[in-house]
C-alpha atoms as a PDB file:
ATOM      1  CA  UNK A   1      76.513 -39.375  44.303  1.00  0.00           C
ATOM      2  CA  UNK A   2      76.066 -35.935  43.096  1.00  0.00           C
ATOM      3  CA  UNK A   3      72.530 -34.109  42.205  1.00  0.00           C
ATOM      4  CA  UNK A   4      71.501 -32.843  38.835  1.00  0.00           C
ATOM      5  CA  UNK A   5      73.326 -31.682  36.136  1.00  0.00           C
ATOM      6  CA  UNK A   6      76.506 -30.878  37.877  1.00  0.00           C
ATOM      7  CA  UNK A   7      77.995 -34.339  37.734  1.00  0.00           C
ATOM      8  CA  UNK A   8      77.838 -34.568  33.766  1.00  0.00           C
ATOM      9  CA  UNK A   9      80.484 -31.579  32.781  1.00  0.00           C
ATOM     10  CA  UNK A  10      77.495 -29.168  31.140  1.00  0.00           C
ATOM     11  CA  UNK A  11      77.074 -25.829  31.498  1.00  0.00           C
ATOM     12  CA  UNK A  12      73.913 -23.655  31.516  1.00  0.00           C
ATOM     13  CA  UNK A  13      74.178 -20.186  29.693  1.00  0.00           C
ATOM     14  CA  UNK A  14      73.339 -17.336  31.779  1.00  0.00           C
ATOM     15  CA  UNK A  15      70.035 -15.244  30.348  1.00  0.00           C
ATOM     16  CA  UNK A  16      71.123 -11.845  29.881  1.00  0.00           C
ATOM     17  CA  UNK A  17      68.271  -9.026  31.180  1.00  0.00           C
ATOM     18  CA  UNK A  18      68.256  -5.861  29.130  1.00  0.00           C
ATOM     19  CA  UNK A  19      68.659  -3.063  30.665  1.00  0.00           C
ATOM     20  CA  UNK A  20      65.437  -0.776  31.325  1.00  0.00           C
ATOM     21  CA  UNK A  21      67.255   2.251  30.963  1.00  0.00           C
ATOM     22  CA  UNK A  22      68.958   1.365  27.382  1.00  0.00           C
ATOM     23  CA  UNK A  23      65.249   0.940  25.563  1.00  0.00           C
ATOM     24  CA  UNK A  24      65.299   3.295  23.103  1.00  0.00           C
ATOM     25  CA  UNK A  25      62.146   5.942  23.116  1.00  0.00           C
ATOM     26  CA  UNK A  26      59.032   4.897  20.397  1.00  0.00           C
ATOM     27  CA  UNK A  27      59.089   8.468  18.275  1.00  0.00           C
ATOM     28  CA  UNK A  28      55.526  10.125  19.050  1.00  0.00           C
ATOM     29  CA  UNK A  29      53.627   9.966  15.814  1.00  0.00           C
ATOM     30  CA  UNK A  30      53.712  13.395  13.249  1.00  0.00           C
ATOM     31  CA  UNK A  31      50.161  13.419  13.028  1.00  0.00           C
ATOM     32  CA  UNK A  32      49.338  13.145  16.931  1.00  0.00           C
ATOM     33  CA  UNK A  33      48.704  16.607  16.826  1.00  0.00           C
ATOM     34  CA  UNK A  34      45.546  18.292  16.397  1.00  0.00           C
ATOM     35  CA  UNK A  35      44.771  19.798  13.551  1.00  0.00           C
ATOM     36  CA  UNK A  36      42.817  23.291  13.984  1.00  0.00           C
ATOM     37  CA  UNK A  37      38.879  22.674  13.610  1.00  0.00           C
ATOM     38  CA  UNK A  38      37.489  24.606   9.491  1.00  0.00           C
ATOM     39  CA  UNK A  39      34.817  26.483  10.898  1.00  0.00           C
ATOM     40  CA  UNK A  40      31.696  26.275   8.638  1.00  0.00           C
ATOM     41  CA  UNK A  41      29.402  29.643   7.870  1.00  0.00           C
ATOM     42  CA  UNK A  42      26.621  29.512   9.948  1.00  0.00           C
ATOM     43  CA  UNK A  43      23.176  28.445   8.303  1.00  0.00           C
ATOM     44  CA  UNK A  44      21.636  31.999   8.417  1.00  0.00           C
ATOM     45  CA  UNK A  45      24.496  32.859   6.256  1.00  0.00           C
ATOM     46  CA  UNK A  46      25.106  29.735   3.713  1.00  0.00           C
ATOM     47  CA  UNK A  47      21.192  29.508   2.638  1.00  0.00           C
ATOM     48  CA  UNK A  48      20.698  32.266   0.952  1.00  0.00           C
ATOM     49  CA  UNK A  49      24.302  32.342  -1.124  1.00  0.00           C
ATOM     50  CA  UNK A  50      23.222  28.958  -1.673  1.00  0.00           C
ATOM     51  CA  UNK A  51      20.289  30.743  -3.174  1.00  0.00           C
ATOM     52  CA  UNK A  52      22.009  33.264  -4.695  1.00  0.00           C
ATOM     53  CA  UNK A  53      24.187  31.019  -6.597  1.00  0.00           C
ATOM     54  CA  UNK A  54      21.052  28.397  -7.933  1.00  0.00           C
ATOM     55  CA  UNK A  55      19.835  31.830  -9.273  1.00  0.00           C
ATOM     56  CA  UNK A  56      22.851  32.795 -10.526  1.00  0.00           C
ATOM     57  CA  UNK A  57      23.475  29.831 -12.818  1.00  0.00           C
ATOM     58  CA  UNK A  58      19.678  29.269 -13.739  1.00  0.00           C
ATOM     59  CA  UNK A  59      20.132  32.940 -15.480  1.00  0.00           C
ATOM     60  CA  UNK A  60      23.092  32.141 -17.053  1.00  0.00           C
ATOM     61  CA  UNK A  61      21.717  28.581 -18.434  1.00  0.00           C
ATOM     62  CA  UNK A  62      19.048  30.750 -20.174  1.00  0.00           C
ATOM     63  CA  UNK A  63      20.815  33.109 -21.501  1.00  0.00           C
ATOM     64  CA  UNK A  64      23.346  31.026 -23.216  1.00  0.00           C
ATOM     65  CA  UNK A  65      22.175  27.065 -23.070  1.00  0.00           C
ATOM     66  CA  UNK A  66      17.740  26.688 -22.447  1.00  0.00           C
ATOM     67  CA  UNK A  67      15.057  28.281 -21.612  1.00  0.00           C
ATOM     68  CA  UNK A  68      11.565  27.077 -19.768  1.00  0.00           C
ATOM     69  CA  UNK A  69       9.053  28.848 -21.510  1.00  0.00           C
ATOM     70  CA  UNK A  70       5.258  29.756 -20.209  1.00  0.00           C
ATOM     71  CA  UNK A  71       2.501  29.295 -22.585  1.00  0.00           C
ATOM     72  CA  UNK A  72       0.266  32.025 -22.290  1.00  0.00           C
ATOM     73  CA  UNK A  73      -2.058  31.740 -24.998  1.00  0.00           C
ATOM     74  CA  UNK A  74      -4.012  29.070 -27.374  1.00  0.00           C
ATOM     75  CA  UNK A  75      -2.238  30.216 -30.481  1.00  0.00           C
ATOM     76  CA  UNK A  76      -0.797  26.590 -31.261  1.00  0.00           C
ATOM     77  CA  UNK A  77      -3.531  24.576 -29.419  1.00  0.00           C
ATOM     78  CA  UNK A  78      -3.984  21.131 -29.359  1.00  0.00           C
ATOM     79  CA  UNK A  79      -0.136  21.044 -29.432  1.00  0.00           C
ATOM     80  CA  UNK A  80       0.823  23.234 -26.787  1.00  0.00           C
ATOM     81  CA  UNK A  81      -1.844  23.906 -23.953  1.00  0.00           C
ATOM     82  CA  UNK A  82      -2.590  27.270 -21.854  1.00  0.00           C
ATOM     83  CA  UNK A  83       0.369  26.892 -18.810  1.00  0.00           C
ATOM     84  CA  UNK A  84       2.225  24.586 -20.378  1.00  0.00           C
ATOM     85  CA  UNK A  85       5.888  24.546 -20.055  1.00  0.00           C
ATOM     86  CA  UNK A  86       8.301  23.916 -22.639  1.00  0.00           C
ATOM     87  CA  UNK A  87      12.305  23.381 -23.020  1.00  0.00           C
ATOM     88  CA  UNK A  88      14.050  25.742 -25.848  1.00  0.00           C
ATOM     89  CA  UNK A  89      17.078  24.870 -27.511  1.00  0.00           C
ATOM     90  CA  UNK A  90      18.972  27.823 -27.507  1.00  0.00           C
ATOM     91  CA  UNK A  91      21.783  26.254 -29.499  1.00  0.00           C
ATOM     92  CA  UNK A  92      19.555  24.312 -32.185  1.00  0.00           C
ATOM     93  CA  UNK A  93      20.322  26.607 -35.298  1.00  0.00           C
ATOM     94  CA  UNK A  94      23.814  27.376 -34.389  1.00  0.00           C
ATOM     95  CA  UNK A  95      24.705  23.293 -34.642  1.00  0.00           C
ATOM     96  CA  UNK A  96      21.428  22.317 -37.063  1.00  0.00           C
ATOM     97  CA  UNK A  97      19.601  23.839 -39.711  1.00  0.00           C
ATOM     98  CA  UNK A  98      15.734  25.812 -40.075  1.00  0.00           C
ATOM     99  CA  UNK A  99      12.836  22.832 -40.950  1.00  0.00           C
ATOM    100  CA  UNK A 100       9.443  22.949 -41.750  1.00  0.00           C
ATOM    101  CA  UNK A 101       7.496  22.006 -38.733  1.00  0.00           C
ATOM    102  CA  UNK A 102       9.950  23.291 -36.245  1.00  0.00           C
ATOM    103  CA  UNK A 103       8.369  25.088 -32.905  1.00  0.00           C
ATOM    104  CA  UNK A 104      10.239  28.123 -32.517  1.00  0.00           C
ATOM    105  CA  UNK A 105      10.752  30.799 -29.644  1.00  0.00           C
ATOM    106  CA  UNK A 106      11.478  34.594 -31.316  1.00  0.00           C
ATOM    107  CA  UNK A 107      11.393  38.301 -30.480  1.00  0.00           C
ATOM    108  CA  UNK A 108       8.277  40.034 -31.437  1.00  0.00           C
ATOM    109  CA  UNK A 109       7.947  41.250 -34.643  1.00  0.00           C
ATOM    110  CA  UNK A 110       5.762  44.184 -34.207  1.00  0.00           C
ATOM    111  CA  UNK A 111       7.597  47.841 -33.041  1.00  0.00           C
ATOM    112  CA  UNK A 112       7.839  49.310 -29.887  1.00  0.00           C
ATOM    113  CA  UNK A 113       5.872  45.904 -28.198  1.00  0.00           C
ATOM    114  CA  UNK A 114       7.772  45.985 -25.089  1.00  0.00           C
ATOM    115  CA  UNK A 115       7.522  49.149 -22.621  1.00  0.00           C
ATOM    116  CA  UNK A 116      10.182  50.159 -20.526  1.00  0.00           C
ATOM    117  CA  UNK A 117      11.363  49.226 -17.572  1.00  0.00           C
ATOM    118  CA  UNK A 118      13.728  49.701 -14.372  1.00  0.00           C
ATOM    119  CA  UNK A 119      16.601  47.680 -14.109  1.00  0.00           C
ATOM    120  CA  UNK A 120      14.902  45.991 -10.328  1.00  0.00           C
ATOM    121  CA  UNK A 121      12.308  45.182 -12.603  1.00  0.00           C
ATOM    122  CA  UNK A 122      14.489  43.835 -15.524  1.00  0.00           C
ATOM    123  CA  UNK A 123      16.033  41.410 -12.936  1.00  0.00           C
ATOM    124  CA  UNK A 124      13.480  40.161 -11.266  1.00  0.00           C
ATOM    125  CA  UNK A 125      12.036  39.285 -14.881  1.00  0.00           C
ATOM    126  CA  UNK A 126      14.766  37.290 -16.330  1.00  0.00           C
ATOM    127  CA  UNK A 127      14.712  35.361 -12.424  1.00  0.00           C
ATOM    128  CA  UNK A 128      11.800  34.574 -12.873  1.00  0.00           C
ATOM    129  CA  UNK A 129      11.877  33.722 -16.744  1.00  0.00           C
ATOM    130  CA  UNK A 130      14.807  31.705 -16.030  1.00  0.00           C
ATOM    131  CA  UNK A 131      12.973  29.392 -13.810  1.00  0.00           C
ATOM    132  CA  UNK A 132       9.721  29.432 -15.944  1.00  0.00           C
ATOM    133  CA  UNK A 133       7.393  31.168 -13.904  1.00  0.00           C
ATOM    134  CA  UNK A 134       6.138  34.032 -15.994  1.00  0.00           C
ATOM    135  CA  UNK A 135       6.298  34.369 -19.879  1.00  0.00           C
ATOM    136  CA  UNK A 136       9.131  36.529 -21.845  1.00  0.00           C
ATOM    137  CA  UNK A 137       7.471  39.789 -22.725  1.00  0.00           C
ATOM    138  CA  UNK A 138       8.755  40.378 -26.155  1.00  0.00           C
ATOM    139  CA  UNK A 139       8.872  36.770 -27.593  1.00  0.00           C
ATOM    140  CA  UNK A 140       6.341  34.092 -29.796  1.00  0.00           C
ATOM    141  CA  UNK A 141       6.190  31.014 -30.082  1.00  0.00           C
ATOM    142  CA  UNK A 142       4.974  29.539 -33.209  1.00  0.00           C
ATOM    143  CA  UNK A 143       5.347  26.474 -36.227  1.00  0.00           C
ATOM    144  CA  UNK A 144       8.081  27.131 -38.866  1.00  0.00           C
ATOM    145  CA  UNK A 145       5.860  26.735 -42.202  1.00  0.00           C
ATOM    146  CA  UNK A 146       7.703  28.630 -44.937  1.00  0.00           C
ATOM    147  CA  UNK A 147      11.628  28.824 -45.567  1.00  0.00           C
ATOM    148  CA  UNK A 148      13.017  31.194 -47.012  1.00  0.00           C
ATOM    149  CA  UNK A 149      12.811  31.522 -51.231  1.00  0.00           C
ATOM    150  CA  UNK A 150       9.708  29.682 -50.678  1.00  0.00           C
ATOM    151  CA  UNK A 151       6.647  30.415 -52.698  1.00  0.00           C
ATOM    152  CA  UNK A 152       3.643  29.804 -49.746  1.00  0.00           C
ATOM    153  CA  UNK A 153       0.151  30.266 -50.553  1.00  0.00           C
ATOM    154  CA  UNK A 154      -3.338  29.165 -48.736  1.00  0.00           C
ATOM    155  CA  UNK A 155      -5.972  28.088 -50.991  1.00  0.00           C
ATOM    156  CA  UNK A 156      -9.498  26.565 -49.679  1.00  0.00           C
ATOM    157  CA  UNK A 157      -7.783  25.791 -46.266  1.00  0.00           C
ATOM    158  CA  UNK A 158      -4.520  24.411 -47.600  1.00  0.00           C
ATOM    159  CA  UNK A 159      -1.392  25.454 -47.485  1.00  0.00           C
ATOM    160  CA  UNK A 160       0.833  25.067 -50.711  1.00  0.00           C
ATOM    161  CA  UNK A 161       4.343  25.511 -50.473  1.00  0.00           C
ATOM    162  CA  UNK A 162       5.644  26.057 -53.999  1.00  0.00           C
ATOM    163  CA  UNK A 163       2.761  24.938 -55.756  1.00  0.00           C
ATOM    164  CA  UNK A 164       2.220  21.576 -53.956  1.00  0.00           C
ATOM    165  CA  UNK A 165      -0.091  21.000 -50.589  1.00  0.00           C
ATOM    166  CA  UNK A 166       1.992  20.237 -47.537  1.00  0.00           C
ATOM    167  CA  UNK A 167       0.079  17.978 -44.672  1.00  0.00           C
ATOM    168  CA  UNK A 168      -0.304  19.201 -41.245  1.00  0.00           C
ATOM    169  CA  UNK A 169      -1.400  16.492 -39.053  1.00  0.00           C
ATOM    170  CA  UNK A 170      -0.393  18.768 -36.354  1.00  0.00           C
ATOM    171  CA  UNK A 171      -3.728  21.542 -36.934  1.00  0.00           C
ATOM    172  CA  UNK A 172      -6.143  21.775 -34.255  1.00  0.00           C
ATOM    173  CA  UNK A 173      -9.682  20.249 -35.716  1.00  0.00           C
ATOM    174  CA  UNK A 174     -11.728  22.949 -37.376  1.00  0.00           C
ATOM    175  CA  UNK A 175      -9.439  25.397 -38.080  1.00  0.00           C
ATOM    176  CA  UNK A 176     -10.068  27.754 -41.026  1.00  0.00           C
ATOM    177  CA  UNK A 177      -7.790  29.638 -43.431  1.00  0.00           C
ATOM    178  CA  UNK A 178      -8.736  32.425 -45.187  1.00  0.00           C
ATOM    179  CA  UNK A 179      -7.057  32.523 -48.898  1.00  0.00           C
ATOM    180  CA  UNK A 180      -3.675  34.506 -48.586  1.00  0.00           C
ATOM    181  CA  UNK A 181      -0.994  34.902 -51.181  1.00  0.00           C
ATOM    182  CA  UNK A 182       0.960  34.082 -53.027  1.00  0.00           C
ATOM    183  CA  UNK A 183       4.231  35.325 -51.571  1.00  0.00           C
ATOM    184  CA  UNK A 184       7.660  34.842 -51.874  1.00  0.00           C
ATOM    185  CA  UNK A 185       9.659  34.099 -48.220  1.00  0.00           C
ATOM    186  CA  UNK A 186      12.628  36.247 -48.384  1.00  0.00           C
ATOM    187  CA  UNK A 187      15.860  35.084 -47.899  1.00  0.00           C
ATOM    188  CA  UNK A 188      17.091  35.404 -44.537  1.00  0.00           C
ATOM    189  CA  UNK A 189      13.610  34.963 -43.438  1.00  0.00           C
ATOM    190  CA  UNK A 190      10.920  32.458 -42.172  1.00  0.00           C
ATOM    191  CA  UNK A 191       6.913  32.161 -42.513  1.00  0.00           C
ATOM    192  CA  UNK A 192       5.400  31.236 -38.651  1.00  0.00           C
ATOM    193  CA  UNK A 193       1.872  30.216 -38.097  1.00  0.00           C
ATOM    194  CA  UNK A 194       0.478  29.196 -35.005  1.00  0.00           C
ATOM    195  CA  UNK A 195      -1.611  25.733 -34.592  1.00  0.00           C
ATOM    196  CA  UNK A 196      -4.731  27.244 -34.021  1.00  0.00           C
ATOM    197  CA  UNK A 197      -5.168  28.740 -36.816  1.00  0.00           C
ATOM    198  CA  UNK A 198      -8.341  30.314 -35.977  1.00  0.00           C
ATOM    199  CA  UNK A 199      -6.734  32.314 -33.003  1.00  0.00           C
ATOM    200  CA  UNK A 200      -3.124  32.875 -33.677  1.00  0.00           C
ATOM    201  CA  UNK A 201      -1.505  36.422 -34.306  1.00  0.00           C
ATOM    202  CA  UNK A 202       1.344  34.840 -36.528  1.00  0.00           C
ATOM    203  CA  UNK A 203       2.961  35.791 -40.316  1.00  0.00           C
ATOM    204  CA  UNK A 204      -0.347  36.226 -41.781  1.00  0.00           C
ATOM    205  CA  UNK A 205      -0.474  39.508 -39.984  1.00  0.00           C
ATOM    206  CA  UNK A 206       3.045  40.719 -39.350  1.00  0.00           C
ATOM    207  CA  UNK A 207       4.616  39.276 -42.186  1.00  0.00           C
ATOM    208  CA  UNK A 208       7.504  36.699 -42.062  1.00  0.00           C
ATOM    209  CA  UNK A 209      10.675  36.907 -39.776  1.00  0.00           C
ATOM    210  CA  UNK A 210      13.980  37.019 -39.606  1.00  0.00           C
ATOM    211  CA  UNK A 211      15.649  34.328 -38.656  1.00  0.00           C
ATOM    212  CA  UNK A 212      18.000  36.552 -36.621  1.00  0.00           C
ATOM    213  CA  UNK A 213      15.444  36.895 -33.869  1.00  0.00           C
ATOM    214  CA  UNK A 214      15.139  33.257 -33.369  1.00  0.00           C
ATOM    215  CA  UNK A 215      15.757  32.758 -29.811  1.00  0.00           C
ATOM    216  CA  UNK A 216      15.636  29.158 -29.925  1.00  0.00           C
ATOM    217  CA  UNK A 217      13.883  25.656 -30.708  1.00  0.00           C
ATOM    218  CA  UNK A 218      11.032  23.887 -28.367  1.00  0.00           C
ATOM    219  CA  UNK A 219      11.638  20.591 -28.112  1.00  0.00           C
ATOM    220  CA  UNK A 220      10.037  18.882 -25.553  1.00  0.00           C
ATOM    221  CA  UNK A 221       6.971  19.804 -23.208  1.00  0.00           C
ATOM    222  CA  UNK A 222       8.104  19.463 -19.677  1.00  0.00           C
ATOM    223  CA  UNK A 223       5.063  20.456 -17.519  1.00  0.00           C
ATOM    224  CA  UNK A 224       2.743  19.700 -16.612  1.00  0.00           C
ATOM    225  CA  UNK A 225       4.491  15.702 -16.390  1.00  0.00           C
ATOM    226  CA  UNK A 226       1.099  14.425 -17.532  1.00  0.00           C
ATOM    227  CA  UNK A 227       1.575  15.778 -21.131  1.00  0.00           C
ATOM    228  CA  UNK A 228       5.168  15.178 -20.801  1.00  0.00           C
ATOM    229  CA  UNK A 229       6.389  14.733 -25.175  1.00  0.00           C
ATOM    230  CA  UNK A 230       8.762  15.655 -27.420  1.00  0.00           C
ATOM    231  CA  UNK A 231       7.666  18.675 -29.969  1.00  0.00           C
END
């Protein structure tokens, strides 16, 4: 008698053992390495060109796009309030047209109203116009009433714009008009009263304006948020 599988003519194949020295080496991996550490400015450094630049681009958004602009005065009370702030359109008149009603921004009519100044001081002024915190010195801000070619007149408190009463729901209560007129808006030129008519400095005075030194349309009050609305 014979043992196991010897006695029924099989065969057993033999495992074969792989070498250890014929594995081939697992490449390292191309981005094992390191790569050198971007060294950030250091804080004392970064804040204020991070300063510099907010400034930068707040002076070139109101030179070219809006403005904030500080009221200073009651000349178009109830509408627009002592410190309020409001957003000018700078681009209003190049993509729309002049309307009755519209608040607009523009240079000061009257000669020689702005005194000089050094250029630190010219800087620091359109900084701080940019941002709203003081008032342009040589601009208004008042209500578009007469276009040009217009005939405007005031008669008994009323304004008549070629001959027939226009309504102002906009006048704050008891204001009073002295008769003025008639006169004919020139062309290339607008007719700007204030609100208050009983304390504005506006075209009764200086005469109209040309719509050349339009510096842009108000549109909305932004400050404070309480009185938040468009104009």
């Amino acid at each position: 008698m014979s043992d196991g599988l010897g006695d029924s003519g099989g065969s057993v194949d033999a495992v074969t053992v792989p070498d250890s020295g014929s594995v081939a080496p697992v490449p390292a991996e191309a981005d094992g390495a390191p790569e050198p550490k971007k060294h950030a400015l250091p804080f004392w450094l970064e804040l204020p060109l991070l300063i510099l630049a907010a400034l930068l681009i707040a002076v070139v958004i109101k030179t070219f796009f809006f403005q904030a602009f500080w009221i200073p005065s009651s000349s178009m009370e109830d509408t627009l309030q002592i410190d309020d702030r409001v957003m000018v359109n700078k681009l209003a008149y190049r993509m729309g047209d002049l309307q009755r009603g519209h608040v607009v921004v523009f240079d000061d009519p009257r000669i020689d109203a702005a005194p000089e100044e050094t250029l630190f001081d010219a800087s620091r002024r359109n900084i701080t116009e940019a941002i709203g915190l003081s008032v342009p010195r040589t601009e208004f801000i008042k209500r578009v009433i007469g276009l040009p070619g217009e005939r405007l007149e005031i008669v008994d408190n009323q304004v008549f714009i070629d001959g027939a009463p226009i309504d102002e729901p906009y006048l704050k209560a008891g204001s009073l008009m002295p008769d003025f007129g008639p006169i004919i808006v020139p062309d290339g030129e607008m007719f700007v009263m204030g609100d208050n008519r009983n304390s504005s400095q506006d075209s009764r005075y200086f005469g109209s304006v040309s719509t050349e030194t339009i510096v842009g349309r108000a549109f909305v009050i932004m400050w404070p948020i309480s009185r938040w609305s468009g104009l």
